[in-house]
Protein backbone atom coordinates (compact mmCIF):
# COMPACT_ATOMS: atom_id res chain seq x y z
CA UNK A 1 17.12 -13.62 16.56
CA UNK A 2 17.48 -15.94 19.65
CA UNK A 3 20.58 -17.65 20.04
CA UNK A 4 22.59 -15.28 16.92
CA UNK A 5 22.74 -12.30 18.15
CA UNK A 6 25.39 -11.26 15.54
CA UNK A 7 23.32 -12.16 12.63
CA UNK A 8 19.91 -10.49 14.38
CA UNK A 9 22.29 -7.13 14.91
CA UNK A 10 23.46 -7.35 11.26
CA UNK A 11 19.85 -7.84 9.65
CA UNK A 12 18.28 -5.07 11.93
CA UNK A 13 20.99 -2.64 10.55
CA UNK A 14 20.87 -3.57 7.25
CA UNK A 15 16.91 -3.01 6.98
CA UNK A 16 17.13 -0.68 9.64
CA UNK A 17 14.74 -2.19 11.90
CA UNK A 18 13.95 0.44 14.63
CA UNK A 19 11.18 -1.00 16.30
CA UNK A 20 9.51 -4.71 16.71
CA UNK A 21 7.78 -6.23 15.82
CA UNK A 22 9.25 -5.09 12.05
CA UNK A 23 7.76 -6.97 9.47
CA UNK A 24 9.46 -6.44 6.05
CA UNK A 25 8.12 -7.63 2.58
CA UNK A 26 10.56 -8.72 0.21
CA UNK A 27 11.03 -9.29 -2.79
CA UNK A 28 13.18 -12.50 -4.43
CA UNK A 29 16.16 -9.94 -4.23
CA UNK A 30 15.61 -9.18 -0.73
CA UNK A 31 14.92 -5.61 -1.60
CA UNK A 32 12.18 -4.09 0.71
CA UNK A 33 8.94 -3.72 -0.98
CA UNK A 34 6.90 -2.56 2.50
CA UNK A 35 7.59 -2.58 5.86
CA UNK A 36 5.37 -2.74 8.91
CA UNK A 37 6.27 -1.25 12.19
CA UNK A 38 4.41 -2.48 15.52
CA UNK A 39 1.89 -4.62 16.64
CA UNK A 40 -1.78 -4.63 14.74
CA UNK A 41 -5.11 -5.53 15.41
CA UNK A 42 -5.68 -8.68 13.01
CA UNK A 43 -7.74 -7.12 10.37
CA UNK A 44 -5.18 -4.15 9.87
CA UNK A 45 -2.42 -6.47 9.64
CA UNK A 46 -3.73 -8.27 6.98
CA UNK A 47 -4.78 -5.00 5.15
CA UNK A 48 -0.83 -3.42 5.12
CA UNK A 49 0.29 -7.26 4.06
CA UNK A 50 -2.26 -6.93 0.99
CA UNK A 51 -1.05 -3.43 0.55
CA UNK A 52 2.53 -4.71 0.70
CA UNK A 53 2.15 -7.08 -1.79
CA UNK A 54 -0.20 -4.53 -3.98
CA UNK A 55 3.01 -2.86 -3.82
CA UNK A 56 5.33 -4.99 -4.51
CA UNK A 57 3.19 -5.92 -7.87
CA UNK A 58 3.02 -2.13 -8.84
CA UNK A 59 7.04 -2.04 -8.40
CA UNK A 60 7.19 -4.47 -10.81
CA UNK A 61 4.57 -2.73 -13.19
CA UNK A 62 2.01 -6.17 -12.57
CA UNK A 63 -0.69 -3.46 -13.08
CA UNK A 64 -3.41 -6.02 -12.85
CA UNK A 65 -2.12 -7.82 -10.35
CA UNK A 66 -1.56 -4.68 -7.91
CA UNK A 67 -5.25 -3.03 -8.47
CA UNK A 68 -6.67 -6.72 -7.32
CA UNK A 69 -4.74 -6.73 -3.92
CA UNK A 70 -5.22 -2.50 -3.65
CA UNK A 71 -8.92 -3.23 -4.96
CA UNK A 72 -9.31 -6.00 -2.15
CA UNK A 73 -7.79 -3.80 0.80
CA UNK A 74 -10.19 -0.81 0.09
CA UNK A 75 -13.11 -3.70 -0.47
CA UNK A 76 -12.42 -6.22 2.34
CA UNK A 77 -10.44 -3.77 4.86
CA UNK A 78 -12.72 -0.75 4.45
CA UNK A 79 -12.29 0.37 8.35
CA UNK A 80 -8.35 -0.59 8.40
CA UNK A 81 -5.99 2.40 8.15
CA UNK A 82 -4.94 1.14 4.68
CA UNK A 83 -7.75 0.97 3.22
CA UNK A 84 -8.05 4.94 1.77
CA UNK A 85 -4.26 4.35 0.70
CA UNK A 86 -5.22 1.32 -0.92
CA UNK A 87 -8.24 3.24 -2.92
CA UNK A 88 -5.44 5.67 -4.00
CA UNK A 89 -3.40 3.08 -5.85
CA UNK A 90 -6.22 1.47 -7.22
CA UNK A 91 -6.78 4.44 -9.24
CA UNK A 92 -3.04 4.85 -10.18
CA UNK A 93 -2.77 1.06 -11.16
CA UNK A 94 -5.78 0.91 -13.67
CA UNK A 95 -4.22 4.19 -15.43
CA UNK A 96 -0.53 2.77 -15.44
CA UNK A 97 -2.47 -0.07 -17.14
CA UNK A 98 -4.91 1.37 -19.61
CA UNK A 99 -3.53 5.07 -20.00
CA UNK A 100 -6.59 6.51 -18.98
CA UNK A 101 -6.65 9.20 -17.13
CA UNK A 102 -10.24 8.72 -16.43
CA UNK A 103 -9.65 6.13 -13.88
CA UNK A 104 -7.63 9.15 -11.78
CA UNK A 105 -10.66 11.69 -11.98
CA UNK A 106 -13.14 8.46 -10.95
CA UNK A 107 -10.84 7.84 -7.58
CA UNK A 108 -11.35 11.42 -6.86
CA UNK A 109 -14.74 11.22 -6.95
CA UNK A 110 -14.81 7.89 -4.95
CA UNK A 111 -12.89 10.16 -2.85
CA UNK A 112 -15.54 12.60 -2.33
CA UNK A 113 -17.82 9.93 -0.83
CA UNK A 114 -15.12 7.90 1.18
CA UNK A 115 -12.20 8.46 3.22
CA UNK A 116 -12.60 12.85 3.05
CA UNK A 117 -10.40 13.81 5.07
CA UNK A 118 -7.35 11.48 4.31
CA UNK A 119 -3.80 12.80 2.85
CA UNK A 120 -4.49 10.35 0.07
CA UNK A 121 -7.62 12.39 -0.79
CA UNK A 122 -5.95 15.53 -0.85
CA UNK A 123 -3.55 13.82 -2.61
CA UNK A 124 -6.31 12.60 -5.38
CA UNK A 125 -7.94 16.15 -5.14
CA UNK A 126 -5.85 16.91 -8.03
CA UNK A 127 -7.34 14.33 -10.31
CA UNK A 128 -10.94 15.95 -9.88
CA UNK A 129 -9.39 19.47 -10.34
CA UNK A 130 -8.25 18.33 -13.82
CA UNK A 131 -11.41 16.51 -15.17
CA UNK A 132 -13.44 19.28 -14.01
């Protein structure tokens, strides 16, 4: 922060900002919901700040509100790097939300046509497993 240095030093450390830019996501408490770290091309930006606040609705179990922003990343942002994490927690919100566990096993199918050979389809691989 230009001209308070003190204050800039003391809100790096506190949200351990390591690298800039850092953009943080907060929530009214000023507890971090999602961080960024470095500069973005426009269209990823804007993916991890939908992602972030996808998040920050799924912290605060807003199921439907958290599958619209994951559901518009993975829709909108399909060639961003968020966009295979985002179809990941769209299948997590709808089953926090309805209870069923067929919305897991349908995101690992979606993952067998999209996004392969991400961690977050590994990650889903387990869904498919179980249906099966």
């Amino acid at each position: 922060m230009k001209g308070q240095p003190a204050d800039g030093k003391r809100t790096t450390e506190r949200y351990h900002a390591l690298w800039t830019p850092t953009i943080l996501l907060l929530d009214p408490e000023g507890v971090e919901q999602h961080r960024i770290e470095g500069f973005l091309p426009v269209d990823d930006f804007l993916a991890q700040i939908e992602l972030g606040l996808g998040h920050a609705a799924f912290k605060h179990e807003r199921w439907v509100e958290a599958e619209r922003w994951f559901d518009n990343v993975a829709q909108h942002h399909g060639d961003s790097d968020a966009a295979a994490e985002a179809t990941y927690w769209v299948g997590v919100a709808r089953y926090k939300a309805t209870g069923d566990a067929r919305h897991l096993s349908d995101t690992a199918v979606a993952f067998a046509h999209r996004f392969q050979n991400t961690p977050w389809a590994k990650k889903a691989s387990v869904w498919g497993k179980r249906a099966a």
